[in-house]
N, C-alpha and C. Protein backbone atom coordinates (compact mmCIF):
# COMPACT_ATOMS: atom_id res chain seq x y z
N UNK A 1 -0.47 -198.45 128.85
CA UNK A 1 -1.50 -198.53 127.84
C UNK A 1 -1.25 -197.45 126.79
N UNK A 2 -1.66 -197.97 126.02
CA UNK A 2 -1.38 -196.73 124.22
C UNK A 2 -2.77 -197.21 123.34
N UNK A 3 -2.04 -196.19 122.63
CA UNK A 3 -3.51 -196.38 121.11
C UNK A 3 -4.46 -196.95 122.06
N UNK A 4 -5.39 -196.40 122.94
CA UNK A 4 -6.62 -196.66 122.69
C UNK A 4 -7.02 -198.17 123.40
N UNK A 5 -5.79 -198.61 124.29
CA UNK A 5 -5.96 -200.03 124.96
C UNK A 5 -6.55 -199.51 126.39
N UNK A 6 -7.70 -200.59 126.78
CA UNK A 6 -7.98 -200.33 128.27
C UNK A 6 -8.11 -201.72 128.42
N UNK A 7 -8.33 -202.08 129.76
CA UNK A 7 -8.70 -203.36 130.66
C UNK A 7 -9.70 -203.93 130.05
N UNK A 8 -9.52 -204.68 130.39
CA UNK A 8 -11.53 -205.52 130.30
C UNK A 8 -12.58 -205.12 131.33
N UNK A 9 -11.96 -204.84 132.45
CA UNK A 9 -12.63 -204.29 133.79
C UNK A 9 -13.12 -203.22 133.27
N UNK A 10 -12.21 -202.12 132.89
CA UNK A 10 -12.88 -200.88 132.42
C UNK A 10 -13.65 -200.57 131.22
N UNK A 11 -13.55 -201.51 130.11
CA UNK A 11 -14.08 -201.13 129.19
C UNK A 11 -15.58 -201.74 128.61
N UNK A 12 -15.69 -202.77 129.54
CA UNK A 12 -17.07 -203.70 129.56
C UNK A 12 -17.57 -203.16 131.29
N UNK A 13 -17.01 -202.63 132.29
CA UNK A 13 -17.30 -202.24 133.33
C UNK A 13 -17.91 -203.09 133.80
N UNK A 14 -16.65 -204.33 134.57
CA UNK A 14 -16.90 -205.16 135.31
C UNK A 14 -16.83 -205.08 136.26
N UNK A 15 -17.48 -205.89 137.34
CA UNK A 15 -17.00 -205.43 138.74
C UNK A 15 -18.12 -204.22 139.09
N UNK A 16 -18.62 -203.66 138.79
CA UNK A 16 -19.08 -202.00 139.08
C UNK A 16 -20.68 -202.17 138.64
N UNK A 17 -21.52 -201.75 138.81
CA UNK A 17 -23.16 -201.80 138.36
C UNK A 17 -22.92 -201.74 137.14
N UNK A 18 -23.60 -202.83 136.28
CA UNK A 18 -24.24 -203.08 135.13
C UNK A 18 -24.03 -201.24 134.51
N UNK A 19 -23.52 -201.31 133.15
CA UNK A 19 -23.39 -200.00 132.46
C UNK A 19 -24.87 -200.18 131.72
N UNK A 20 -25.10 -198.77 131.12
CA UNK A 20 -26.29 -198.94 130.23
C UNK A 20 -25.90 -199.51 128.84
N UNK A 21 -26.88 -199.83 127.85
CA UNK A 21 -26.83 -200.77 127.10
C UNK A 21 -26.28 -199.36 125.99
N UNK A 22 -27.12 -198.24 126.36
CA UNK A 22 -26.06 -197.02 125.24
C UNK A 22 -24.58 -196.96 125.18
N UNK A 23 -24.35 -196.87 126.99
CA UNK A 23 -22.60 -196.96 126.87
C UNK A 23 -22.23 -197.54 126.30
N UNK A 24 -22.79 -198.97 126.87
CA UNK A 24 -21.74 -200.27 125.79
C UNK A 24 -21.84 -200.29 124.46
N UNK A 25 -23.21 -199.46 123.63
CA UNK A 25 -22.91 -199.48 122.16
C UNK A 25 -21.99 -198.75 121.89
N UNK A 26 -22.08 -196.83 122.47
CA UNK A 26 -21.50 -195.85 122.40
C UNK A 26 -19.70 -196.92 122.45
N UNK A 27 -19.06 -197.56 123.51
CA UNK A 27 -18.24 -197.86 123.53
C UNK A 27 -17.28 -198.88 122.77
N UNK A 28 -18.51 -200.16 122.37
CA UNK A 28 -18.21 -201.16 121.58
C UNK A 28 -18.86 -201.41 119.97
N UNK A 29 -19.78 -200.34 120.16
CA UNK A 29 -20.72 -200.43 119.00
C UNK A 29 -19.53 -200.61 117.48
N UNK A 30 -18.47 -200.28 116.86
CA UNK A 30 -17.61 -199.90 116.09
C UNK A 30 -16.57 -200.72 116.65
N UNK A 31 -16.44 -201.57 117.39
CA UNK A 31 -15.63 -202.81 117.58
C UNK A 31 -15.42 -204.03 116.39
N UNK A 32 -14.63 -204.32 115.73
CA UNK A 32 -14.48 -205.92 115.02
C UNK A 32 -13.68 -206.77 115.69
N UNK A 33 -13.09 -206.18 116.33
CA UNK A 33 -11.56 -207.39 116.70
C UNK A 33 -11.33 -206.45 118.52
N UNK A 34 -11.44 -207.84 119.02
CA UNK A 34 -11.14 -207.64 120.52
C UNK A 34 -9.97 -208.37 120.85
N UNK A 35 -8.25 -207.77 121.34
CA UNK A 35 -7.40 -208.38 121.69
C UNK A 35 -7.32 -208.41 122.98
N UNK A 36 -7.00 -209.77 123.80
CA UNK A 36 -7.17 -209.71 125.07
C UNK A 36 -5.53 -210.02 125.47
N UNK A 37 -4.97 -208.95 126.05
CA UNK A 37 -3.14 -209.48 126.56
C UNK A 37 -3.29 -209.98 127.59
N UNK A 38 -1.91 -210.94 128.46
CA UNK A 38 -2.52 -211.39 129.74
C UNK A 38 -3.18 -212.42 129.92
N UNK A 39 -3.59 -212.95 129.17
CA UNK A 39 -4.92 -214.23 129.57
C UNK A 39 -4.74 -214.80 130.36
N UNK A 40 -3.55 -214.97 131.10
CA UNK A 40 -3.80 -215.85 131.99
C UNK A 40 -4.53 -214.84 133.40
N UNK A 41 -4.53 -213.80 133.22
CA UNK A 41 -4.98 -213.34 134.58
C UNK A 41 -6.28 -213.16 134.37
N UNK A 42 -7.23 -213.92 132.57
CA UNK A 42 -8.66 -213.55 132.48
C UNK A 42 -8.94 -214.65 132.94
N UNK A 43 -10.46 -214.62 133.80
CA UNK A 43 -10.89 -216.07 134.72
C UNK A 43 -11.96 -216.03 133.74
N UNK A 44 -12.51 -216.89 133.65
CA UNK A 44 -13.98 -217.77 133.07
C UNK A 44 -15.06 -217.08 133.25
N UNK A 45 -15.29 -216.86 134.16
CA UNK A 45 -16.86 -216.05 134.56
C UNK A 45 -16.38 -214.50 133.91
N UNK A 46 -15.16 -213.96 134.19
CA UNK A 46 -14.57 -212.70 133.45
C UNK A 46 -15.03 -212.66 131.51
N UNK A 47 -14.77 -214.25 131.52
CA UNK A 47 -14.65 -214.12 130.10
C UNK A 47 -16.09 -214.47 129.38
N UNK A 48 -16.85 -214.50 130.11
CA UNK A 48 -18.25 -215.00 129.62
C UNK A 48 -18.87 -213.67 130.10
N UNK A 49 -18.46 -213.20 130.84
CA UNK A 49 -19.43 -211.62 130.84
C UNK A 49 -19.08 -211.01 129.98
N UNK A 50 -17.89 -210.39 129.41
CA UNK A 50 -16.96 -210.06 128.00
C UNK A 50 -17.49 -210.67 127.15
N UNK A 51 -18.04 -211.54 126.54
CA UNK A 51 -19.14 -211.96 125.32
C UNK A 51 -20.54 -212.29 125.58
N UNK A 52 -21.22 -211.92 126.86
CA UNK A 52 -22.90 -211.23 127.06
C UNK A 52 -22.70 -210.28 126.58
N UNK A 53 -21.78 -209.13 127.21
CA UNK A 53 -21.59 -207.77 127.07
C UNK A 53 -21.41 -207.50 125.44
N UNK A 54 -21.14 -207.87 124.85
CA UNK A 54 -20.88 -208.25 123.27
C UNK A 54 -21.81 -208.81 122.36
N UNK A 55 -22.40 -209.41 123.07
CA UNK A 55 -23.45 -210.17 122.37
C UNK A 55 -24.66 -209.24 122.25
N UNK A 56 -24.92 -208.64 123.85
CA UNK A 56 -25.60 -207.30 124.17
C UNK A 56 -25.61 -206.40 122.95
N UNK A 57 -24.29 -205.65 122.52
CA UNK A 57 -23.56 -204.99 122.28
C UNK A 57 -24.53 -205.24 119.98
N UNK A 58 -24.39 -206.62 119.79
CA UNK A 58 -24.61 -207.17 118.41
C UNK A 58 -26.42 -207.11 118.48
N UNK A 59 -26.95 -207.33 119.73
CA UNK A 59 -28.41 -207.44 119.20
C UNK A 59 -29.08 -206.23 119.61
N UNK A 60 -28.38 -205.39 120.19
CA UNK A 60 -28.85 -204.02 120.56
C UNK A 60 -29.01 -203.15 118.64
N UNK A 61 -27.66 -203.30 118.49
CA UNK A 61 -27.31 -202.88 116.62
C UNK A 61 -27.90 -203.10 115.46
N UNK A 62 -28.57 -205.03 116.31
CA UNK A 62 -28.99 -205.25 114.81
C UNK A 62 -30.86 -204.97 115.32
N UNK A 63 -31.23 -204.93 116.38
CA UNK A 63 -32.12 -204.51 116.48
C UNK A 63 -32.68 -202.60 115.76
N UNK A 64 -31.51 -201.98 116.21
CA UNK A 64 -31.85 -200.62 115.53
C UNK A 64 -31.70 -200.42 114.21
N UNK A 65 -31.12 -201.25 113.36
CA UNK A 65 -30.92 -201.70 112.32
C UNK A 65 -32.02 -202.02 111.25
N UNK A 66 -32.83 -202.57 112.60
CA UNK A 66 -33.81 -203.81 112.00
C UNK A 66 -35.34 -203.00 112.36
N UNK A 67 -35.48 -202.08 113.07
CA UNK A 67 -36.56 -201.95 113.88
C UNK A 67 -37.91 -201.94 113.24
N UNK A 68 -38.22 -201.55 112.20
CA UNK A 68 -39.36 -201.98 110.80
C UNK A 68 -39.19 -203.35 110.51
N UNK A 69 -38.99 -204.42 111.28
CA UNK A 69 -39.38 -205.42 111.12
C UNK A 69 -40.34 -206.47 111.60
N UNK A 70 -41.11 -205.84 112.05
CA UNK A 70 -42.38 -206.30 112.58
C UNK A 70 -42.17 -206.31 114.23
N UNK A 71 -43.47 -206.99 114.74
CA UNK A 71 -43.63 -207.48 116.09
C UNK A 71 -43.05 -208.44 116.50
N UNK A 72 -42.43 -208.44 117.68
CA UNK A 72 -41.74 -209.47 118.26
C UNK A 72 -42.38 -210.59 118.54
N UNK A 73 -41.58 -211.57 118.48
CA UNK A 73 -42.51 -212.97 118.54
C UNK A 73 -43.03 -213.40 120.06
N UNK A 74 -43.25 -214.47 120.20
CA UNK A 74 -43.72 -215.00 121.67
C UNK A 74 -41.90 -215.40 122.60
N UNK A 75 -41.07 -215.33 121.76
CA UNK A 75 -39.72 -215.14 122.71
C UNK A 75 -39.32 -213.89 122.32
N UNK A 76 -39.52 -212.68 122.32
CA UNK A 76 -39.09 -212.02 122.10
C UNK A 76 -38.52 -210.81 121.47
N UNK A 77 -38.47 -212.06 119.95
CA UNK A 77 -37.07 -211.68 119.24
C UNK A 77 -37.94 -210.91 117.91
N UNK A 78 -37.74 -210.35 116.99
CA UNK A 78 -38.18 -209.60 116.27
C UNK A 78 -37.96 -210.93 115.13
N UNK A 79 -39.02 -210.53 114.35
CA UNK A 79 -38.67 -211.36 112.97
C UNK A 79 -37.63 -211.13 112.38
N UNK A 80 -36.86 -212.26 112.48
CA UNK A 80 -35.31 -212.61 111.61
C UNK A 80 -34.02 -212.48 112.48
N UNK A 81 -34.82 -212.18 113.62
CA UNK A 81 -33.44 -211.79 114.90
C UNK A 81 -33.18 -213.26 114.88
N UNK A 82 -31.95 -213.02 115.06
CA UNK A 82 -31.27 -214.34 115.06
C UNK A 82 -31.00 -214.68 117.02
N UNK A 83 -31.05 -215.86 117.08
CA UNK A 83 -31.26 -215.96 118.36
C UNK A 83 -30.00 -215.62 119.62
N UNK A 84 -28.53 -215.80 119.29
CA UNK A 84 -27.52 -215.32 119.01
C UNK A 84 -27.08 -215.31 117.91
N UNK A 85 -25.55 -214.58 118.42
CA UNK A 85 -24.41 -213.66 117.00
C UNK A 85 -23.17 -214.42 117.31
N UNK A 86 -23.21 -215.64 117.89
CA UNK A 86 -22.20 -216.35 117.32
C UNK A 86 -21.12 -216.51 118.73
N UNK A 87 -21.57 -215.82 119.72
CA UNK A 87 -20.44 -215.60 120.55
C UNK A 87 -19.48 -214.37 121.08
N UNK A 88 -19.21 -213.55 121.61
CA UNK A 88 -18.55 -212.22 121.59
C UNK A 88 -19.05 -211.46 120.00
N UNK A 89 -20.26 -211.62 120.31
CA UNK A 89 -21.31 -210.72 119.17
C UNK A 89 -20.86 -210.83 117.59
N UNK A 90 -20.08 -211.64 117.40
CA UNK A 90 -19.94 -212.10 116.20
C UNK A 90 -18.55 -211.60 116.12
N UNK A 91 -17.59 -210.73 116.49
CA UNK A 91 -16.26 -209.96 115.95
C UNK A 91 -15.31 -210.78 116.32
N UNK A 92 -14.31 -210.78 115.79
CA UNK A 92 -13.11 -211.59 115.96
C UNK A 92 -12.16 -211.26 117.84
N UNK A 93 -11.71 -212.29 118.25
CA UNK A 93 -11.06 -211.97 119.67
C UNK A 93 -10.21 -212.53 119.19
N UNK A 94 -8.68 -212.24 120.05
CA UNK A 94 -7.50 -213.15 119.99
C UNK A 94 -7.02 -212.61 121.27
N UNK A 95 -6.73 -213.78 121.62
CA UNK A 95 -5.79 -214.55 123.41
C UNK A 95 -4.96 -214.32 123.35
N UNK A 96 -3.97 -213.66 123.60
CA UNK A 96 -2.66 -213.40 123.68
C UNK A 96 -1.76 -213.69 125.28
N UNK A 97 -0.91 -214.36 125.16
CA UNK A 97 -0.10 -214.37 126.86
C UNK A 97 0.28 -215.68 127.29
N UNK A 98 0.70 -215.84 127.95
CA UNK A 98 0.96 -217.52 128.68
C UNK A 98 0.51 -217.70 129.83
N UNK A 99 -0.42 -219.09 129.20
CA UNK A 99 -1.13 -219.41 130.75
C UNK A 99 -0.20 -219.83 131.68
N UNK A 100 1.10 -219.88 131.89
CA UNK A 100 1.70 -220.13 132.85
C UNK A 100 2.24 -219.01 133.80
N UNK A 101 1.82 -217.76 133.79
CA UNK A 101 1.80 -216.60 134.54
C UNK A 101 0.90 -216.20 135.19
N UNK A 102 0.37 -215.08 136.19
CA UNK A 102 -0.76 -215.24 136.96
C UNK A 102 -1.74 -215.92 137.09
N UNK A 103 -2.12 -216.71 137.79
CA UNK A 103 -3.47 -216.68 137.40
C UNK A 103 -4.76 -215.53 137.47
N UNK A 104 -5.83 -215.59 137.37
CA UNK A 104 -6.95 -214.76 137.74
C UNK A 104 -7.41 -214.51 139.12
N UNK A 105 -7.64 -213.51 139.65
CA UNK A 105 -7.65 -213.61 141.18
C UNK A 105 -9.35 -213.79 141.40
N UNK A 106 -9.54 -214.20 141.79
CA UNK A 106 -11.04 -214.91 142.71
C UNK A 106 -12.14 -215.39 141.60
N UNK A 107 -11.56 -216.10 140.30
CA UNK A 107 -11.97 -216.76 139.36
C UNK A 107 -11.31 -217.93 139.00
N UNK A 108 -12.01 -218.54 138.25
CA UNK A 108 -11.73 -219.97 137.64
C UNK A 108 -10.58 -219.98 136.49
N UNK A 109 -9.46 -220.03 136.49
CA UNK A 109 -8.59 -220.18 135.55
C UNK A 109 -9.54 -220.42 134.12
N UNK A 110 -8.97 -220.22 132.73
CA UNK A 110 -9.82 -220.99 131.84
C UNK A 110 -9.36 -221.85 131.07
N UNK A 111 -7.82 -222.80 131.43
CA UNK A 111 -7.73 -223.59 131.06
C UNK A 111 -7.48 -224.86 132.45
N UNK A 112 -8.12 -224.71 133.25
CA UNK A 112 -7.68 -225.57 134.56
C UNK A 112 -9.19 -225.49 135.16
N UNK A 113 -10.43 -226.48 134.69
CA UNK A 113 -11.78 -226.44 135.03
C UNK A 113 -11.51 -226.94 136.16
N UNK A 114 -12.22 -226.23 137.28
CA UNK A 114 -12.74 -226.69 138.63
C UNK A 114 -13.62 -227.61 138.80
N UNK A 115 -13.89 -228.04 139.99
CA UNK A 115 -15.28 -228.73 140.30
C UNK A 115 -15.70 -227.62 141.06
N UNK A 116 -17.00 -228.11 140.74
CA UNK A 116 -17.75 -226.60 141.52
C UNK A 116 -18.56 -225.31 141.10
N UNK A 117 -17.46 -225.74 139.70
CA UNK A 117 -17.62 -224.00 139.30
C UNK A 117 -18.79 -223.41 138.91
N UNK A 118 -19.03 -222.28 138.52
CA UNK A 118 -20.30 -221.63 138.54
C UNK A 118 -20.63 -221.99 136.84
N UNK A 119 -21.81 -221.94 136.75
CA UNK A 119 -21.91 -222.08 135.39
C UNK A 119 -21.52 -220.65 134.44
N UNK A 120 -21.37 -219.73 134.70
CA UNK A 120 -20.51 -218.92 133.81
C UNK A 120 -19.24 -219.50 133.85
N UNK A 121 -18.61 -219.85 134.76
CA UNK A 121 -17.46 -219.87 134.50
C UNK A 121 -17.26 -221.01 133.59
N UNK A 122 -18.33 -222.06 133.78
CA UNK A 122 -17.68 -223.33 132.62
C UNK A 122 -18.46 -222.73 131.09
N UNK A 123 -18.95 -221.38 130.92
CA UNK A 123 -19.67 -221.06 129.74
C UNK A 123 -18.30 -220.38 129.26
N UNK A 124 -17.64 -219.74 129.89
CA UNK A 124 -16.67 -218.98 129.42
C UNK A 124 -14.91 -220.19 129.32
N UNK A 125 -15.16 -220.76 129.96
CA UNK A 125 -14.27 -222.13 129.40
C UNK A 125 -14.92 -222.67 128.28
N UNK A 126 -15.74 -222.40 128.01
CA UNK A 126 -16.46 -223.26 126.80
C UNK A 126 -16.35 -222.63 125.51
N UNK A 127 -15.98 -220.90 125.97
CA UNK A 127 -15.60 -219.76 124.47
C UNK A 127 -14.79 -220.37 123.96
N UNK A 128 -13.96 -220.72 124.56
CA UNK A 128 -12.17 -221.47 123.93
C UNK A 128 -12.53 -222.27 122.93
N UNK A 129 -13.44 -223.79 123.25
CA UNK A 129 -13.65 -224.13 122.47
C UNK A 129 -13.86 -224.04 121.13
């Protein structure tokens, strides 16, 4: 690893108790572009927590952003919050790797849908789209 590259495991802290919503700004807050190397060893449910965590990451921002904007409505959301940001919080990702090398270990490939699978995992087959 160089310049500033970590895992996805480590830098969304998967696998491990839920980080606080500060870390993940503190960490991703100044993010535009997320490159992912490897893809084939990212599984589906991997890749749909990687854009909650992001999405987290966009309405945490635009909430502090926004916070003089009145009372939150009956879902929630503050006047003008948008309900999502588009997906991995709105910033650009790019896939990099060949799916014909590892696969993901105790996840759903994300170009080879299972039967079965959990619904994250077909949400995060569904990012591709």
């Amino acid at each position: 690893m160089g310049l500033g590259a970590e895992t996805i495991n480590s830098i969304f802290k998967l696998g491990a108790a839920a980080p606080s919503t500060d870390d993940l700004v503190r960490a991703l807050g100044r993010a535009r572009l997320l490159i992912v190397d490897e893809i084939s060893m990212v599984g589906s449910e991997q890749l749909h927590a990687v854009s909650e965590r992001l999405e987290l990451v966009a309405r945490t921002l635009w909430r502090r952003r926004n916070k003089d904007a009145g009372a939150p409505g009956p879902d929630g959301r503050l006047p003008g919050e948008p309900e999502h940001f588009g997906g991995f919080g709105g910033i650009g990702v790019v896939l990099v790797g060949d799916f014909g090398q590892l696969p993901p270990i105790g996840d759903v490939p994300l170009i080879a849908p299972a039967r079965g699978q959990s619904r994250h995992a077909a949400a995060g087959q569904e990012r591709l789209r």
